[in-house]
Protein backbone atom coordinates (compact mmCIF):
# COMPACT_ATOMS: atom_id res chain seq x y z
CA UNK A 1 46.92 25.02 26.10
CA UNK A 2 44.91 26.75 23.65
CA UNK A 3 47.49 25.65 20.51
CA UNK A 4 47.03 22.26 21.69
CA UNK A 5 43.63 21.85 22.04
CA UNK A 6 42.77 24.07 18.76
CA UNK A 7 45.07 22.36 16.95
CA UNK A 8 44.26 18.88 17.69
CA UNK A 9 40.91 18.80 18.02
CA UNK A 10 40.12 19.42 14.13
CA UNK A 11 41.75 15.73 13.69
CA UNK A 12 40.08 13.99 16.15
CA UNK A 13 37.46 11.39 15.92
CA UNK A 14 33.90 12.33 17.91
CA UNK A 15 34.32 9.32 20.66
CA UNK A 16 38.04 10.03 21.34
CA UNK A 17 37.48 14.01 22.00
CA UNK A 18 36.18 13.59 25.79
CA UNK A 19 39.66 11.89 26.04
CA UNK A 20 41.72 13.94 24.45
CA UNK A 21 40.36 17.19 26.61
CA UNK A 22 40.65 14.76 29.35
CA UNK A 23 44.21 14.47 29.15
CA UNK A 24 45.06 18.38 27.77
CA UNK A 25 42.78 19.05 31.98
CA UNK A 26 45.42 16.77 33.16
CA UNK A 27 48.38 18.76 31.70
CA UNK A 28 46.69 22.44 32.70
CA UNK A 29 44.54 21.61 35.49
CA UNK A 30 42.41 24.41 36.68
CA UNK A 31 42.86 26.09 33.50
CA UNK A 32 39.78 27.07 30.94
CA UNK A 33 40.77 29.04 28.13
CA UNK A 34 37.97 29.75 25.51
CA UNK A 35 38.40 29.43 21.47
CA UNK A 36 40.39 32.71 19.81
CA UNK A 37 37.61 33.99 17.97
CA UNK A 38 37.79 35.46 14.83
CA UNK A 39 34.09 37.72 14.61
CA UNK A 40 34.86 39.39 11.55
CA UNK A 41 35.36 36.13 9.77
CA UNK A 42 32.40 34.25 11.45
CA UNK A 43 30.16 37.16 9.88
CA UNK A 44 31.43 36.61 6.33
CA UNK A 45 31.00 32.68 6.64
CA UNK A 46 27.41 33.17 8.24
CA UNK A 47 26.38 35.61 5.29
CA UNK A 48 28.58 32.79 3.12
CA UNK A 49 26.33 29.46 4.03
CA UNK A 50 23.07 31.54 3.39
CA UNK A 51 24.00 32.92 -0.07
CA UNK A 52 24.35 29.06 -1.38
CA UNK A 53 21.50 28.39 0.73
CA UNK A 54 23.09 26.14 3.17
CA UNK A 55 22.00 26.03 7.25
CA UNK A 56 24.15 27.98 9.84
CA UNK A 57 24.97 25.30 12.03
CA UNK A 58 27.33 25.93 14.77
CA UNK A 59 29.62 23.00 13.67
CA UNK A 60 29.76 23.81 10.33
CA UNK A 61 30.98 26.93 10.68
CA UNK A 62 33.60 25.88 13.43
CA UNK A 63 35.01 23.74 11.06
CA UNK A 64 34.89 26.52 8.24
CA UNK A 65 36.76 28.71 10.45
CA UNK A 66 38.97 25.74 11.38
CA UNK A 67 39.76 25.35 7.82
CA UNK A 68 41.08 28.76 7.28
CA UNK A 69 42.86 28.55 10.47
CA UNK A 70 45.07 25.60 9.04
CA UNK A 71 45.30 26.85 5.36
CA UNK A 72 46.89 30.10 7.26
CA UNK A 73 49.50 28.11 9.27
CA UNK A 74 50.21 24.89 6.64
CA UNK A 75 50.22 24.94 2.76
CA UNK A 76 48.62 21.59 1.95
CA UNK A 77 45.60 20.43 3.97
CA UNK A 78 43.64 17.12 4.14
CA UNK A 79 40.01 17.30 4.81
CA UNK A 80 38.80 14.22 5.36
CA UNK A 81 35.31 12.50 5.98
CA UNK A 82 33.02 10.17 4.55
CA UNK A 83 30.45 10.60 1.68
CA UNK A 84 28.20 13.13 3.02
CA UNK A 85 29.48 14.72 5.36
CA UNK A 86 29.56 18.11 3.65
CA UNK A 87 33.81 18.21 2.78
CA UNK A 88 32.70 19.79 -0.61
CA UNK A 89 30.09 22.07 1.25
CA UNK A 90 33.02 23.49 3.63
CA UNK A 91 35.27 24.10 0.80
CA UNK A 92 32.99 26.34 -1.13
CA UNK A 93 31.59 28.16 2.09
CA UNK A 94 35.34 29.14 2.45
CA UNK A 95 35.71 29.85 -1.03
CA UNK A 96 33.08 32.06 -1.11
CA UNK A 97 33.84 33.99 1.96
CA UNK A 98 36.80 34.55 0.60
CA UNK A 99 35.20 36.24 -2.89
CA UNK A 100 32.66 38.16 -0.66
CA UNK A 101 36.07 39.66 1.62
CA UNK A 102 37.41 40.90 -2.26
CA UNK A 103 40.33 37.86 -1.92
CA UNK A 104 39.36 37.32 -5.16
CA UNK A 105 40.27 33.40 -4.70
CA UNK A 106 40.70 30.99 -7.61
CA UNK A 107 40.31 27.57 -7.53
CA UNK A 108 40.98 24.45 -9.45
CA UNK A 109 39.62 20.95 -9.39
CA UNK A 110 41.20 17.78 -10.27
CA UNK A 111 40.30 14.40 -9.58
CA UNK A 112 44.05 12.38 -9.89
CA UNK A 113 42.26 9.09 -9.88
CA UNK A 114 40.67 10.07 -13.52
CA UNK A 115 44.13 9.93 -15.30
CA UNK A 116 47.50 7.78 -15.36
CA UNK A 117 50.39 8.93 -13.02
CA UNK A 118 51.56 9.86 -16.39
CA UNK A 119 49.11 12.03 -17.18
CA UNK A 120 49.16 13.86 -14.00
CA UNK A 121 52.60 14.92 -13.64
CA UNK A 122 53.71 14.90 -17.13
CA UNK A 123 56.42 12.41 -18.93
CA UNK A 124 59.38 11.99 -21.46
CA UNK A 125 57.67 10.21 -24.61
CA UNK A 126 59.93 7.01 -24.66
CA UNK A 127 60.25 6.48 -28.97
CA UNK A 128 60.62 10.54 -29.68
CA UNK A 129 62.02 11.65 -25.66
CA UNK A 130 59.56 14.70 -26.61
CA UNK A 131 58.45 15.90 -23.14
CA UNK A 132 54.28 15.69 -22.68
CA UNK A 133 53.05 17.97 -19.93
CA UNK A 134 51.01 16.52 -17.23
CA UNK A 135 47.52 17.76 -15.90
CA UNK A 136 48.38 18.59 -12.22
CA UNK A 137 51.98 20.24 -13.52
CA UNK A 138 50.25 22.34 -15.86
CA UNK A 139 47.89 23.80 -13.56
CA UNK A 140 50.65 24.27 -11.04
CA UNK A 141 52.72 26.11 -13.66
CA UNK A 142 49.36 28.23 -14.58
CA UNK A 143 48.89 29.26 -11.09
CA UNK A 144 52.83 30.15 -10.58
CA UNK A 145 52.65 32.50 -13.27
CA UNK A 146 50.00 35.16 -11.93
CA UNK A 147 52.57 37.10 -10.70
CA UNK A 148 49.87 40.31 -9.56
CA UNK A 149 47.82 37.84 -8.15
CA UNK A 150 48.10 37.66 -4.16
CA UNK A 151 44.84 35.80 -3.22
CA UNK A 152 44.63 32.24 -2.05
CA UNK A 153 45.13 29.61 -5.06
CA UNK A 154 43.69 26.62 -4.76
CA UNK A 155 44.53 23.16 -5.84
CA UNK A 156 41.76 20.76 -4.70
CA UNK A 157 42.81 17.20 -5.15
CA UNK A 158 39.60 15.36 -5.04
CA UNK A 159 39.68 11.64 -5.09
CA UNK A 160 41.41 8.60 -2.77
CA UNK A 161 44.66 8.59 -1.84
CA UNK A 162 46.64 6.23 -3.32
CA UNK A 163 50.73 5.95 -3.25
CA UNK A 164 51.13 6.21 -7.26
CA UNK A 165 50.12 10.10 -6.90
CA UNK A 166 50.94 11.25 -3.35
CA UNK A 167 54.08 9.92 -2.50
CA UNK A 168 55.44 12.31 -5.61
CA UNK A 169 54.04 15.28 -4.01
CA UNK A 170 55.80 14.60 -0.90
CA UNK A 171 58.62 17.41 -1.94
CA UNK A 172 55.72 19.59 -2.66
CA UNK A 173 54.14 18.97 0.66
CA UNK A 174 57.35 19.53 2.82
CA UNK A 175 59.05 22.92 3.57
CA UNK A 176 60.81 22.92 -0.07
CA UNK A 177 57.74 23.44 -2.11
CA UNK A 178 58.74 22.36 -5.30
CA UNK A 179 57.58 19.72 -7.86
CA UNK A 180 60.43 18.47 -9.77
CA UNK A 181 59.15 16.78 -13.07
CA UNK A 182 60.62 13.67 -15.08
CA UNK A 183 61.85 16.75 -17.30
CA UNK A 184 64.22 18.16 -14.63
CA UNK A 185 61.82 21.25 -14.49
CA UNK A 186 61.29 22.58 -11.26
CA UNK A 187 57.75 24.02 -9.92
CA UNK A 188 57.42 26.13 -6.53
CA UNK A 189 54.53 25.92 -4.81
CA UNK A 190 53.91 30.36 -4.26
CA UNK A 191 53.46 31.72 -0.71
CA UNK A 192 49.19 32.21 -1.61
CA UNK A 193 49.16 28.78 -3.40
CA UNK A 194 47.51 25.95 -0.83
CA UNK A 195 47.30 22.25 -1.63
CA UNK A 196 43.41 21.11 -0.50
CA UNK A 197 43.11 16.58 -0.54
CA UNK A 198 39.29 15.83 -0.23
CA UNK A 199 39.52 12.30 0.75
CA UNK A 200 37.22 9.63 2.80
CA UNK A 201 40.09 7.73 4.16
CA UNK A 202 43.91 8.16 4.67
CA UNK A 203 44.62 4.33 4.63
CA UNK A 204 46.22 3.90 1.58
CA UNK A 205 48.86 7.08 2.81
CA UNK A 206 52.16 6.37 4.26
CA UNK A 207 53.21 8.31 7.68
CA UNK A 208 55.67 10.34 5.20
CA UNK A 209 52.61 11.76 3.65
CA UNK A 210 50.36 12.41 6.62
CA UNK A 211 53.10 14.01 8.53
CA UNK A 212 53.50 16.22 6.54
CA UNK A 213 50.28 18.20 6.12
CA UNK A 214 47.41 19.36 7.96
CA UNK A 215 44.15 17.76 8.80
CA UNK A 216 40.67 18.75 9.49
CA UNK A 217 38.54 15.75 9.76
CA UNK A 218 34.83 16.03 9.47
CA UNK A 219 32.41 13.47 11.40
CA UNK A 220 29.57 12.19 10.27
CA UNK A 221 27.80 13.23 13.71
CA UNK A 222 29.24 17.04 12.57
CA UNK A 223 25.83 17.41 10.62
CA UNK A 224 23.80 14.90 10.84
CA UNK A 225 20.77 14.33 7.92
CA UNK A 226 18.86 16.84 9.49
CA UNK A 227 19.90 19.95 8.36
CA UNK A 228 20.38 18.66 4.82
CA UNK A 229 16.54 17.81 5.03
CA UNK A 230 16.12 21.48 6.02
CA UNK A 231 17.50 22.21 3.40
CA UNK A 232 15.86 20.36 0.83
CA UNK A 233 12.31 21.55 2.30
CA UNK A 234 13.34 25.19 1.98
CA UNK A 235 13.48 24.83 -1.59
CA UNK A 236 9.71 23.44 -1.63
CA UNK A 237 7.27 26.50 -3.08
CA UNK A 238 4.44 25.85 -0.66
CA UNK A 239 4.39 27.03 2.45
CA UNK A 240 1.73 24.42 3.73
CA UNK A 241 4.24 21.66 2.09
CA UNK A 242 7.22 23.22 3.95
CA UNK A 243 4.93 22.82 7.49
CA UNK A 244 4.26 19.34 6.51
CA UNK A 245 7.15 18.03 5.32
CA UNK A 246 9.22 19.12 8.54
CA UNK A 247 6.29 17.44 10.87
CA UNK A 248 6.22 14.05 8.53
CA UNK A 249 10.16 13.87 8.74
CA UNK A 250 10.62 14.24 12.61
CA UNK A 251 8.00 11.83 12.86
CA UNK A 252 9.11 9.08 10.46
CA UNK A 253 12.91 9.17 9.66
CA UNK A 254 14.67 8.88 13.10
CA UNK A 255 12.34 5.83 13.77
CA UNK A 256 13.10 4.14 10.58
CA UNK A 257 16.50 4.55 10.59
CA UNK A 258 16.62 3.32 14.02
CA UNK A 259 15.06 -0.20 12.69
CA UNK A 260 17.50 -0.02 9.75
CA UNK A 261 20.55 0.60 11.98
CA UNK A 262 19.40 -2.31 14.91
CA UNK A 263 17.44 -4.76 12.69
CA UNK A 264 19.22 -5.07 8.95
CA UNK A 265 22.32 -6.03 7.49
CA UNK A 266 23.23 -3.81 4.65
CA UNK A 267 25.42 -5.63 1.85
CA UNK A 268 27.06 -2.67 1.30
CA UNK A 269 27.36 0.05 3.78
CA UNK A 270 25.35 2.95 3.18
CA UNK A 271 25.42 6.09 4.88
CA UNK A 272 22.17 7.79 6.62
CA UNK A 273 22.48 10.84 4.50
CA UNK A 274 21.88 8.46 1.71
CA UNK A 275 19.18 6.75 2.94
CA UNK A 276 16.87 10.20 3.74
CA UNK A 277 17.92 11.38 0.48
């Protein structure tokens, strides 16, 4: 019971999760089992979110720790979530926990919508068949190489889905691991190397694709503008500000955005977060 619910519920959207547990009561009636904690972990992410000055909010760090929990058990991972919603913000908490537990994690950032298909994988020049090395096989090949290297390697792809780039990284999503390249070259994916997507939507991604990795998918209702706003006022000098500040936004910004949300059409739809910043 526990592998179903902990497994599924990282996926699920906010409104469907009363149905989902509804149905995994129905399978295991009469059962409760609570979450396998990890305490050890929870401390390092805790002491994580307030080194990059971030608020410990219960969701965010269940969905840090359900991060790491996926990254243990599959090698490419989809965290997905609209603008906002802190994907970026969960990545680097993890990342840093890791640096503070001596994991000594590296990490590389690419966004595959900046270049040509071409240019991310590499191709054979057609006049001179000279082989030009691509952005994301480079990196790969980089990371293969640090052979005394046993901490987690990431690749964060960062930018939407589309089926030019992913369906070629179906082989390296699957149990084979390897990227095979216009060149015949062959690239395995290492056993500490982990495949991050940070995406808004999957709806450009064929069932091949989604299949085939794991997904943590972060709600807007996860964090809600509030603790951004907390965060924002902490970095105010005065303390009479700070006192202010918090007073003038309970008072004002759930109101407004009330009206917004019930009484205006927006052209082009704009998240809350955006609006209080």
């Amino acid at each position: 019971m526990r592998a179903l619910r902990d497994f599924n519920l990282p996926k699920i959207v906010t409104s469907d999760v009363p149905i989902f547990l509804g149905l995994i009561s129905d399978l295991f009636p009469q059962l409760d089992v609570p979450r396998k904690r990890d305490p050890e972990l929870e401390t390092a992410v805790r002491q994580s979110v307030s080194e990059l000055h971030l608020q410990p909010e219960e969701n965010f760090i269940l969905k840090v720790t359900q991060l790491e929990e996926l990254l243990a058990v599959r090698h490419s991972v989809f965290v997905v979530g609209g603008a906002g919603t802190g994907k970026s913000q969960i990545l680097k908490t993890l990342h840093r926990t890791y640096a503070n537990l001596r994991m000594k994690p590296v990490w590389h950032d690419i966004n595959p919508k900046a270049v040509t298909t071409d240019e991310l994988f590499g191709y054979l020049h057609p006049a001179t068949r000279e082989w030009k090395d691509g952005l994301f096989s480079s990196t790969m090949r980089e990371l293969t190489r640090q052979v005394g290297h046993d901490g987690p390697k990431w690749i964060v792809l960062d930018g939407d889905i589309d089926p030019m780039w992913i369906e070629s990284l179906n082989t390296v999503m699957d149990d084979n691991k390897v990227l095979t390249l216009a060149s015949n070259e062959r690239i395995s994916l290492s056993s500490s190397m982990r495949l991050l997507f940070e995406i808004s939507h999957l709806r450009a991604a064929t069932p091949a694709t989604v299949s085939r990795a794991g997904i943590l998918y972060v709600n807007p209702q996860d964090l809600g503008w509030s603790s951004y706003v907390t965060s924002w006022i902490d970095t105010r000098l005065a303390q009479s500000e700070r006192a202010n500040l918090t007073i003038l936004f309970d008072k004002y910004v759930p109101y407004c955005l009330e009206q917004v949300r019930c009484n205006l059409k927006t052209i082009t739809p704009i998240p809350e977060n955006s609006m209080v910043q």
